[in-house]
N, C-alpha and C. Protein backbone atom coordinates (compact mmCIF):
# COMPACT_ATOMS: atom_id res chain seq x y z
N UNK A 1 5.01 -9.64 -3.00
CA UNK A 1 3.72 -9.03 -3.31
C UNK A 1 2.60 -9.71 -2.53
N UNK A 2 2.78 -11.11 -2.05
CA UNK A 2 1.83 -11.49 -1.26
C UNK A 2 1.00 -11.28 0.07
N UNK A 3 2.76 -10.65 0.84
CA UNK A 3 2.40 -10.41 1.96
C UNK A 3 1.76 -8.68 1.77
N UNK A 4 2.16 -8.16 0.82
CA UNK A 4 1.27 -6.73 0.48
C UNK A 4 0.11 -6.85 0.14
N UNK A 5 -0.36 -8.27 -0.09
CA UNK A 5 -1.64 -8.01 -0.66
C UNK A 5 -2.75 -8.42 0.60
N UNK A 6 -2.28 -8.95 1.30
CA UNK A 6 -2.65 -9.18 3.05
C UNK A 6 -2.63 -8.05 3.62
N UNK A 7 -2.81 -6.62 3.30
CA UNK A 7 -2.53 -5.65 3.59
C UNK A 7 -3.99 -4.97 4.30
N UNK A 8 -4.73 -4.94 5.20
CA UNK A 8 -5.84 -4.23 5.25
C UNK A 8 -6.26 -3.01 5.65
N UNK A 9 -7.00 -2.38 5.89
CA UNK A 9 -7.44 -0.82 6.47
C UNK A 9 -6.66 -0.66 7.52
N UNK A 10 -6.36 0.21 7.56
CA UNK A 10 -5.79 0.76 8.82
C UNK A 10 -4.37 -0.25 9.08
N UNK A 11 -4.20 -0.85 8.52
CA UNK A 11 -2.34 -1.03 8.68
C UNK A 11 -1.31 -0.49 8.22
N UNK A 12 -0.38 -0.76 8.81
CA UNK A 12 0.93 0.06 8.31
C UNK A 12 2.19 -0.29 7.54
N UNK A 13 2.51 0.24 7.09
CA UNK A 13 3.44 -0.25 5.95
C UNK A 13 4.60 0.55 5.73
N UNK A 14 6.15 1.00 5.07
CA UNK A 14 6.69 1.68 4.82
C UNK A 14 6.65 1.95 3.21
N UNK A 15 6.39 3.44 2.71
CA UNK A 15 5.95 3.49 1.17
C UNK A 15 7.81 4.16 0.53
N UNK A 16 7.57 4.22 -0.80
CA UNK A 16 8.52 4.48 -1.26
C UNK A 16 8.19 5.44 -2.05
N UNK A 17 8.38 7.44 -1.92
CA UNK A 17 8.32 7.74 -2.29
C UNK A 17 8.79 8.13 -3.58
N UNK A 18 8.31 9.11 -4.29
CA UNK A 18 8.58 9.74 -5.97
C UNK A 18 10.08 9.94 -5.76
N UNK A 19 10.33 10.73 -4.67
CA UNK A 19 12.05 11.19 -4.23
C UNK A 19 12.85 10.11 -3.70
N UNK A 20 12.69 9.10 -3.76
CA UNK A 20 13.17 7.86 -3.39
C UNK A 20 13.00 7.84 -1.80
N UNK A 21 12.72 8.73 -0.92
CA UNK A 21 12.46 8.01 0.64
C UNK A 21 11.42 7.63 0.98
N UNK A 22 11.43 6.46 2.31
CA UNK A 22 10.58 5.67 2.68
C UNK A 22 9.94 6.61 3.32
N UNK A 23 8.60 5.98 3.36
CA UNK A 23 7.54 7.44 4.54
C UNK A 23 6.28 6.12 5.40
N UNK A 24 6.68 6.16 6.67
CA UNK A 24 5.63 5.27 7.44
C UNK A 24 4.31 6.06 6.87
N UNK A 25 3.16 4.82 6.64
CA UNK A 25 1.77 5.45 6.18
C UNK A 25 0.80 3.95 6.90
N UNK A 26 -0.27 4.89 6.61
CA UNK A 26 -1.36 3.71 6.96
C UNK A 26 -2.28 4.07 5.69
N UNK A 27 -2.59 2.60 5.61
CA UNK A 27 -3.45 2.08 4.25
C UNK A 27 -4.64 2.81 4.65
N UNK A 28 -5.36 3.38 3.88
CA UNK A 28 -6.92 3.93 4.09
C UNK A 28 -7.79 3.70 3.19
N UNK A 29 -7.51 2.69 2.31
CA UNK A 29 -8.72 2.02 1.16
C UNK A 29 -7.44 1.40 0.71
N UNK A 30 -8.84 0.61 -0.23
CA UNK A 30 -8.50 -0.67 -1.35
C UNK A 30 -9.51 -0.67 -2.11
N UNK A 31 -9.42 0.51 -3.01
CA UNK A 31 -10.99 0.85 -3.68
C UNK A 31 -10.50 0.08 -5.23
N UNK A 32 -10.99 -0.64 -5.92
CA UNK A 32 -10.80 -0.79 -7.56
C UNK A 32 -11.10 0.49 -8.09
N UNK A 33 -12.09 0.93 -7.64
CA UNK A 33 -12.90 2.28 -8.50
C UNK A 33 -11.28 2.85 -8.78
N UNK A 34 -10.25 3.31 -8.63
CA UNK A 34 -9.02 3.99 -9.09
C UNK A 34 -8.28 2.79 -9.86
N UNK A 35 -8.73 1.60 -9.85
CA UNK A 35 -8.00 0.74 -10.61
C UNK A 35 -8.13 0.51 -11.99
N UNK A 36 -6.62 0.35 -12.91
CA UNK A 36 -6.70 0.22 -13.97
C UNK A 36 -7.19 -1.27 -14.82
N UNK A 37 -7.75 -0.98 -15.94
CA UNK A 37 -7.90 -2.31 -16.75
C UNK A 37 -6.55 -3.00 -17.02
N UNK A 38 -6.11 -4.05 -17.70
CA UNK A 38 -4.61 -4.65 -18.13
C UNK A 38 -5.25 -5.37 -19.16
N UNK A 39 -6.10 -5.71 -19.23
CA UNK A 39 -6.97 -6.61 -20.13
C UNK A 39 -8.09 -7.55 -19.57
N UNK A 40 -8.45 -8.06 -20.33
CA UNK A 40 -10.25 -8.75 -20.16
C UNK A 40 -10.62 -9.45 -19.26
N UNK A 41 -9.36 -10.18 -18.45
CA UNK A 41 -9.31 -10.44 -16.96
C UNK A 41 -8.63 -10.12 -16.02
N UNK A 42 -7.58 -9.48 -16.15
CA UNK A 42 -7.59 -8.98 -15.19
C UNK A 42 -7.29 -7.45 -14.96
N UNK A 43 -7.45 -6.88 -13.33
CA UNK A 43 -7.54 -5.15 -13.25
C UNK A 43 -5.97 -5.38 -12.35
N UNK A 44 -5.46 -3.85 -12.25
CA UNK A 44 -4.60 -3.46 -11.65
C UNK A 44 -4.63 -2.85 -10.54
N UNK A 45 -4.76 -3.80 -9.36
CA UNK A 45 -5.61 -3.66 -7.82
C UNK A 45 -4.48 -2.16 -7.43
N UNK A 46 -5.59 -1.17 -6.75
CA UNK A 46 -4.83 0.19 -5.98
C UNK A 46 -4.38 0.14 -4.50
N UNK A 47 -3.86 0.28 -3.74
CA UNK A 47 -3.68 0.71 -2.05
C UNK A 47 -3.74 1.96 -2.60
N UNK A 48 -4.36 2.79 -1.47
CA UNK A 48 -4.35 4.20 -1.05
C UNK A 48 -3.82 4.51 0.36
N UNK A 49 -2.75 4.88 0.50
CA UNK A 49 -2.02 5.28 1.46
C UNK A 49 -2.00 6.88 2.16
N UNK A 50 -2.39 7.07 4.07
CA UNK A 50 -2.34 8.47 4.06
C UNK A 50 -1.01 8.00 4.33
N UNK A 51 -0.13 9.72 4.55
CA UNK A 51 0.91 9.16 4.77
C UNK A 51 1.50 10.69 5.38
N UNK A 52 1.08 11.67 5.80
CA UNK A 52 1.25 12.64 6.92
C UNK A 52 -0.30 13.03 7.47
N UNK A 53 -0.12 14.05 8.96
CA UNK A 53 -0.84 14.28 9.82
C UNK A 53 -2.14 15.17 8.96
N UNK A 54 -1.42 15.73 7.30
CA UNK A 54 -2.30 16.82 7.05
C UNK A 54 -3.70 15.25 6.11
N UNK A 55 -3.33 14.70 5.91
CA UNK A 55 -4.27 13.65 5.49
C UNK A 55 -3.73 13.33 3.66
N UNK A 56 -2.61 13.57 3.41
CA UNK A 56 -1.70 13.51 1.84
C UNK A 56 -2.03 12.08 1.79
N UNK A 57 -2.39 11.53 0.56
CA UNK A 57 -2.33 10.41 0.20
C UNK A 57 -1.68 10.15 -1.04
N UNK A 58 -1.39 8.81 -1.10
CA UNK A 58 -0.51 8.36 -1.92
C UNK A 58 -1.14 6.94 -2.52
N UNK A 59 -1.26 6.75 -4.00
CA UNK A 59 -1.99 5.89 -4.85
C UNK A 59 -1.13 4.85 -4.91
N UNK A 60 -0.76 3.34 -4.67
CA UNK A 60 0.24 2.73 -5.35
C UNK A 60 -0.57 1.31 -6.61
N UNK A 61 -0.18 1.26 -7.50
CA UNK A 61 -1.12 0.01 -8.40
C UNK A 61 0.08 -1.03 -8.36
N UNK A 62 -1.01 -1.99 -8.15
CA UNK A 62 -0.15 -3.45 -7.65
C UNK A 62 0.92 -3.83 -8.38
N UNK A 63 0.73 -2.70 -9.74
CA UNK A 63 2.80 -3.46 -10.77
C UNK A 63 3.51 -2.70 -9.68
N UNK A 64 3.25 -1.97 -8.59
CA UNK A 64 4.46 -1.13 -8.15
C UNK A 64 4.38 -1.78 -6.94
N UNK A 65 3.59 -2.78 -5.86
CA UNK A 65 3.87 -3.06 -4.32
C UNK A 65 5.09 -3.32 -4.43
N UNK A 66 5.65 -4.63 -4.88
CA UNK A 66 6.77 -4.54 -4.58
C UNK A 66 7.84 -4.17 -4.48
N UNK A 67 8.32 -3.01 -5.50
CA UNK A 67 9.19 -1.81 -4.97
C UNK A 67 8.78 -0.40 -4.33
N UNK A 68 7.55 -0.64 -4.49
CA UNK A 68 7.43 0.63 -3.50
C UNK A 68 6.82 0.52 -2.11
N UNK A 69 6.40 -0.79 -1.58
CA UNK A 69 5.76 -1.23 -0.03
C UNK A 69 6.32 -2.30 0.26
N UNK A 70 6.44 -1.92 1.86
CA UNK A 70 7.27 -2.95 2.77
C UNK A 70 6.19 -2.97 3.69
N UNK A 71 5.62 -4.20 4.46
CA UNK A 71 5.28 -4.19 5.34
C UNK A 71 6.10 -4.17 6.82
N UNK A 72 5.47 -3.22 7.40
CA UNK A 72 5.68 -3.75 9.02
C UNK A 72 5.60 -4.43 9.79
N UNK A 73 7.19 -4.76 10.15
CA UNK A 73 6.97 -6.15 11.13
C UNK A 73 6.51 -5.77 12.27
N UNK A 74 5.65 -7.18 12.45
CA UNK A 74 5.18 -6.92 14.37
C UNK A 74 5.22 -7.94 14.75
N UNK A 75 5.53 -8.09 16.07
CA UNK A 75 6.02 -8.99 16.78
C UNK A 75 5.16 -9.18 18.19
N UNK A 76 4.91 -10.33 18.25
CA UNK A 76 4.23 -10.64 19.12
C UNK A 76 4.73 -10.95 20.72
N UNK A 77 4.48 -10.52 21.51
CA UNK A 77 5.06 -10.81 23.15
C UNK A 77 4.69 -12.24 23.38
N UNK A 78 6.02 -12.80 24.33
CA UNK A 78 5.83 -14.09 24.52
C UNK A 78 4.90 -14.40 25.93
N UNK A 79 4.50 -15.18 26.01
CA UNK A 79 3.33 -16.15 26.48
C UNK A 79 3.68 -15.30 28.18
């Protein structure tokens, strides 16, 4: 969950859809405003994911990053 939470605008990730397949998306907010209460300290942080060309988005709340987001590895070229 850590490295999901290092997650910012415009990066990419693999999501886990309702039908169980993965769907490449890019993050397009990290709004609270969709986030839930859990109690008196703490909220249940959202990613908002598009995740086709027509602009579909997809809500995930942080009890779910870790089974439902993978980040993408990237790899850096050597020197």
């Amino acid at each position: 969950t850590k490295s999901i939470s290092n997650l910012k605008l415009h990066d990419f990730a693999f999501i886990r859809r309702s039908n169980g397949q993965w769907t490449y998306a890019i993050v397009a907010n990290r709004d609270n405003r969709f986030a839930e209460k859990i109690d008196d300290e703490n909220t249940d942080e959202v990613l908002l994911f598009v995740i086709d060309e027509e602009g579909t988005t997809k809500r995930y709340w942080k009890r779910h990053w870790k089974s439902h987001i993978r980040r993408v590895r990237t790899y850096l070229e050597a020197p």
